[in-house]
Protein backbone atom coordinates (compact mmCIF):
# COMPACT_ATOMS: atom_id res chain seq x y z
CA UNK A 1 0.00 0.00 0.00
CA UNK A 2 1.04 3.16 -1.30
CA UNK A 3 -0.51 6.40 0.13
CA UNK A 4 -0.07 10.08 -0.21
CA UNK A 5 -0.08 13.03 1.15
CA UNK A 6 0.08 16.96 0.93
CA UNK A 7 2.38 19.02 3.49
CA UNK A 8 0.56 22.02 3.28
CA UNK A 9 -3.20 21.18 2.31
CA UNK A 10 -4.67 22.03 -0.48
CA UNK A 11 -7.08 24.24 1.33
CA UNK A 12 -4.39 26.81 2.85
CA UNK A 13 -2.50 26.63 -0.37
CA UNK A 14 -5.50 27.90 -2.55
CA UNK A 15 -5.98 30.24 0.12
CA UNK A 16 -2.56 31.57 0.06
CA UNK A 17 -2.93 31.56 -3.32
CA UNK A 18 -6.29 33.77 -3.77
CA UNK A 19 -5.77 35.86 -0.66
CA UNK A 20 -2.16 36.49 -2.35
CA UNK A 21 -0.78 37.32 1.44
CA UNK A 22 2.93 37.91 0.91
CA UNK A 23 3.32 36.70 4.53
CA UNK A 24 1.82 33.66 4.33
CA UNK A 25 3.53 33.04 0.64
CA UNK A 26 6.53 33.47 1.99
CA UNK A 27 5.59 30.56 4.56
CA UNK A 28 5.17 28.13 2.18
CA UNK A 29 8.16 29.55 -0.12
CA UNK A 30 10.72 29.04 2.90
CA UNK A 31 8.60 25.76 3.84
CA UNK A 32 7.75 26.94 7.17
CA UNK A 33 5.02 24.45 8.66
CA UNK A 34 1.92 27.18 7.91
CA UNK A 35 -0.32 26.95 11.03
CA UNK A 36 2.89 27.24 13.50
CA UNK A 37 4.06 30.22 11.11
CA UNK A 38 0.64 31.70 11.20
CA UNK A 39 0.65 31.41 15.20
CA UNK A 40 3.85 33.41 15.65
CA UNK A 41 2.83 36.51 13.69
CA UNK A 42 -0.74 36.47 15.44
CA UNK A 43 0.86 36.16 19.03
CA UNK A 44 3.82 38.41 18.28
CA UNK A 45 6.46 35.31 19.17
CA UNK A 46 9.19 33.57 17.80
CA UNK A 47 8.48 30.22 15.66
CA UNK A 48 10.25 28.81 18.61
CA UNK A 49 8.42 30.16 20.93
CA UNK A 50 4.90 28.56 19.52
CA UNK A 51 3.72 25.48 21.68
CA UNK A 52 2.11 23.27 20.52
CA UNK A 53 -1.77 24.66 21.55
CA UNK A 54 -0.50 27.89 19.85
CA UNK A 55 -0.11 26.10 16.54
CA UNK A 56 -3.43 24.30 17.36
CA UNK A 57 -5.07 27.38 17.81
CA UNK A 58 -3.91 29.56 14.54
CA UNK A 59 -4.86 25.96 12.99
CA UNK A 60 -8.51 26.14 13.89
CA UNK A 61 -8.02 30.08 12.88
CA UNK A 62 -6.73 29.15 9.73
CA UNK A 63 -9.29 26.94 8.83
CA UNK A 64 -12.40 28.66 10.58
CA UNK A 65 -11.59 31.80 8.37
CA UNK A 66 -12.56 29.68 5.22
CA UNK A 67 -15.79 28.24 6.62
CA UNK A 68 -16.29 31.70 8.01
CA UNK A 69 -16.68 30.36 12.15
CA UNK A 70 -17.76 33.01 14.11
CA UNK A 71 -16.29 33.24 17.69
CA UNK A 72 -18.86 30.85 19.34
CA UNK A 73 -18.13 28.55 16.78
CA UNK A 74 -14.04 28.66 17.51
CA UNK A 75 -14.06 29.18 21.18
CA UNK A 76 -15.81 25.33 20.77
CA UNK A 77 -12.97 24.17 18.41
CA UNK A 78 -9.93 25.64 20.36
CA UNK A 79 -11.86 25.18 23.75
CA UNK A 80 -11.27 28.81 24.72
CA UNK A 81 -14.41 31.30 26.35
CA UNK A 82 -16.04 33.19 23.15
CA UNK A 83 -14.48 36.26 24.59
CA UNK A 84 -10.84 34.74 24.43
CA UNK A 85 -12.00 33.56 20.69
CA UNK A 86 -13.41 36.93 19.39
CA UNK A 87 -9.84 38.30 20.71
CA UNK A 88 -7.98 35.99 18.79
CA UNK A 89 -10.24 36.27 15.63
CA UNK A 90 -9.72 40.17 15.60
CA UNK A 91 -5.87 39.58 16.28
CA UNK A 92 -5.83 37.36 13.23
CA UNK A 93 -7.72 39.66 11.57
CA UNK A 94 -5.33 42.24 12.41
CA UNK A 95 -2.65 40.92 11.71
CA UNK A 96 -3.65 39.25 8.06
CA UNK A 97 -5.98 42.32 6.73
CA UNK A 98 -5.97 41.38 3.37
CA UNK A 99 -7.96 38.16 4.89
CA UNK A 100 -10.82 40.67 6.06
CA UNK A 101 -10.94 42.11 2.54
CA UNK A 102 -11.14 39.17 0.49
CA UNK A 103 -13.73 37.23 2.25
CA UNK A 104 -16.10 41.07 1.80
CA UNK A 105 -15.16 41.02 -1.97
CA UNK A 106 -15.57 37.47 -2.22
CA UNK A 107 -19.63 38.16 -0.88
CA UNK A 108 -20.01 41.10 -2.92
CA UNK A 109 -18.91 39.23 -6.13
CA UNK A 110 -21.09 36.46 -5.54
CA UNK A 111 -24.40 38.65 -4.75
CA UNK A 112 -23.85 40.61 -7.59
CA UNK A 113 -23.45 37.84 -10.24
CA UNK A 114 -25.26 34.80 -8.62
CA UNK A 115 -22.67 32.68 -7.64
CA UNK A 116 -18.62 31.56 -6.63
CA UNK A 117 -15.65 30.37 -8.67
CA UNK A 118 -13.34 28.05 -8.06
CA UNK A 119 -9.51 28.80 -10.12
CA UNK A 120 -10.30 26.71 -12.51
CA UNK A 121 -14.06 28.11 -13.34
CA UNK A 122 -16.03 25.91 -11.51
CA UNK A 123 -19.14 27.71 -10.44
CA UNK A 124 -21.53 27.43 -7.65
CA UNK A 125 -24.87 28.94 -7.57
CA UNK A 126 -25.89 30.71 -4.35
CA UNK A 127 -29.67 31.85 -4.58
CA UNK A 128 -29.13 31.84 -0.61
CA UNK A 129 -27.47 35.06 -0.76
CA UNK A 130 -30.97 36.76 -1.95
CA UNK A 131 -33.14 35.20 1.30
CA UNK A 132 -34.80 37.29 3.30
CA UNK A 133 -34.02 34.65 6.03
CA UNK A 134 -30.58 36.05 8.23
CA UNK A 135 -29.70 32.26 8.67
CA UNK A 136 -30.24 31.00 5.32
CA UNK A 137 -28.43 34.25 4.24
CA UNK A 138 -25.72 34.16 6.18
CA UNK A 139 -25.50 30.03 5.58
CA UNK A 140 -25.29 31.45 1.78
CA UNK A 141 -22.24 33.97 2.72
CA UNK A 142 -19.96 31.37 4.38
CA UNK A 143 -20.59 29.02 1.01
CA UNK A 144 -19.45 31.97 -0.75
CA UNK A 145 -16.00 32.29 1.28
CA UNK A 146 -15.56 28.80 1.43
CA UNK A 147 -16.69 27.35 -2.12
CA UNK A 148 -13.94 29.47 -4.14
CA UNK A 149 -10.71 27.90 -1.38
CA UNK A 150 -11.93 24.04 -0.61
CA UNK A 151 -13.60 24.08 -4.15
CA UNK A 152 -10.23 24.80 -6.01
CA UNK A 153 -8.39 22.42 -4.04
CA UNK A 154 -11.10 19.55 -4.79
CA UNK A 155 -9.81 20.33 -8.13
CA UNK A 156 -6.43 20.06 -7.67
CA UNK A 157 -7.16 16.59 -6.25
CA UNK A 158 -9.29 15.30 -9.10
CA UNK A 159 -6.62 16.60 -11.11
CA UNK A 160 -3.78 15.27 -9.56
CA UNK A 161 -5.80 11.49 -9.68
CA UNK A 162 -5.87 11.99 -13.41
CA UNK A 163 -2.35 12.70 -13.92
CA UNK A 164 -1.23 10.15 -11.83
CA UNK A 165 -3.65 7.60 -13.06
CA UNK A 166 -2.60 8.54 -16.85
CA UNK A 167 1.14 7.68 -15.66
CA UNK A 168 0.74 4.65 -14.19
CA UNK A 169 -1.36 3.85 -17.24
CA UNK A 170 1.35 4.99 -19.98
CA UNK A 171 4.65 3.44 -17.98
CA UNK A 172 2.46 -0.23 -17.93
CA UNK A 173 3.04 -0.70 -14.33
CA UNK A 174 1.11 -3.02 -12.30
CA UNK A 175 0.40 -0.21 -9.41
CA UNK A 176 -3.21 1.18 -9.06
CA UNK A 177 -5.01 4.36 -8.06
CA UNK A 178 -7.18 2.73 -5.34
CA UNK A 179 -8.95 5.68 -3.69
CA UNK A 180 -9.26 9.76 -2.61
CA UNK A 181 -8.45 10.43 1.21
CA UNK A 182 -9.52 14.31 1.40
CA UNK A 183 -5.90 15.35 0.43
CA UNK A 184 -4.81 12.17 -0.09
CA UNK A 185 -4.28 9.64 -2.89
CA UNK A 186 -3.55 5.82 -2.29
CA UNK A 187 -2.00 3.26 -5.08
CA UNK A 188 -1.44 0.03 -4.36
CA UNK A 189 1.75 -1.04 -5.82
CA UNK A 190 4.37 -4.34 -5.60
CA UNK A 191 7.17 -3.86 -3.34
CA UNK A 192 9.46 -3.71 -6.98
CA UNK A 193 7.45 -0.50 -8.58
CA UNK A 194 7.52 1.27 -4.82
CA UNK A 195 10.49 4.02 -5.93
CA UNK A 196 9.20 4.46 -9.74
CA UNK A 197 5.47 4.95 -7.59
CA UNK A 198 6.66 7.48 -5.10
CA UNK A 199 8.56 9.52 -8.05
CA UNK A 200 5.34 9.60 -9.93
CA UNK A 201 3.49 10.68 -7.31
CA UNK A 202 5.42 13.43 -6.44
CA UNK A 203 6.36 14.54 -9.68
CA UNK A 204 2.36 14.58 -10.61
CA UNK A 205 1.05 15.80 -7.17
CA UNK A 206 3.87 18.85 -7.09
CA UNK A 207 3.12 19.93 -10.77
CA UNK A 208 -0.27 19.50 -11.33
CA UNK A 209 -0.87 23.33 -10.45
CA UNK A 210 1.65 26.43 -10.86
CA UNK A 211 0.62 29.45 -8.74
CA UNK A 212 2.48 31.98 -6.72
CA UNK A 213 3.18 28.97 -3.88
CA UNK A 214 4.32 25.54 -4.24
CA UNK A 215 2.23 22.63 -3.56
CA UNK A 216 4.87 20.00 -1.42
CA UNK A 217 3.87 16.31 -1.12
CA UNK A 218 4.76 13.50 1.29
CA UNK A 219 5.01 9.82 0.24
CA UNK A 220 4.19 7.33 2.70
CA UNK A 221 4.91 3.24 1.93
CA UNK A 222 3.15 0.76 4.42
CA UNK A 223 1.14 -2.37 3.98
CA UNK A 224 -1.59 -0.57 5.67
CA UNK A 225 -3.19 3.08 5.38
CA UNK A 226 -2.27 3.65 9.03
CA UNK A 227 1.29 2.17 8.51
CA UNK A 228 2.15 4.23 5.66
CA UNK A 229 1.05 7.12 7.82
């Protein structure tokens, strides 16, 4: 068993991407593990410095910010009081403005023309946006800061299976494409093809998309999902 798997996820790559935050880009240009770099600019400390619940925290913040999580929402996530959660939202917020900015434009956009893009020109409809219901409204406004970020990196995963299925295909090796993990691909593959598998993998996986960031892989070999891990 063969599996793979992405460094930086797709999610905070397309989002480094889009948002086209010179601070986080040069996070992932310098290779810098992205939540733990993200922790250290919001709590003014060095990289060092970050514990462990720091990094787990500007994780959560990371990730919230795309499914736009409110400070109830996050203060359940980080397990933190909503007050300590609204702080570190605004701190984030703060300290990554251009965050702030895109997620508005992003909602504009989408109520002015119907719906959300991902890179590659998939579209999403988003009637919600038009309710006169706040919650179905506001349901429609986090689908419209979300859709354009996890919706791109879907595609760079279905993408990525392509290529690397069209490889294995055209160098007539017995390895398979067995399944889709979120950010993760698994082949199955006999213990001879294991190094011509991992190069294919990474070659495909790291070049299937050329944006202002690089997309870094992992391979992991095991005779078990969990081993390979």
């Amino acid at each position: 068993m063969k599996e793979h798997t992405v460094n930086n996820t797709p999610d905070t790559f397309t989002s480094a991407a889009e948002q086209d935050m010179s601070e986080t880009r040069q996070a992932f240009l310098t290779g810098e593990d992205i939540h733990r770099s993200t922790a250290a600019k919001i709590y003014d400390l060095p990289l060092e410095q970050v514990t462990p619940r720091l990094r787990s925290s500007a994780k959560a913040i990371n990730f919230g910010i795309m499914y736009g999580k409110g400070a109830y929402s996050l203060s359940k996530d980080i397990g933190v009081s909503v007050k300590e959660a609204d702080a570190f939202l605004k701190n984030y917020l703060a300290t990554f403005p251009k965050v702030s900015g895109y997620m508005d434009k992003t909602i504009s956009d989408a109520r002015a023309c119907g719906y959300v893009s991902t890179l590659f020109g998939r579209r999403r409809s988003l009637p919600e946006l038009t309710s006169n219901n706040h919650n179905i409204r506001a349901s429609g406004e986090r689908m419209a800061r979300n859709t354009p970020i996890q919706g791109t990196a879907a595609d760079i995963i279905k993408l990525a299976m392509v290529h690397v299925w069209q490889r294995l295909r055209d160098e007539k090796l017995q390895a398979r494409l067995l399944l889709q993990v979120h950010d993760e691909l698994i082949v199955e593959a006999p213990e001879e093809e294991i190094d011509e598998v991992k190069r294919i993998l990474k070659e495909e996986m790291e070049n299937v998309v050329h944006y202002s960031v690089p997309l870094t892989t992992e391979v992991g070999v095991g005779k078990t999902w969990l081993e390979a891990h």
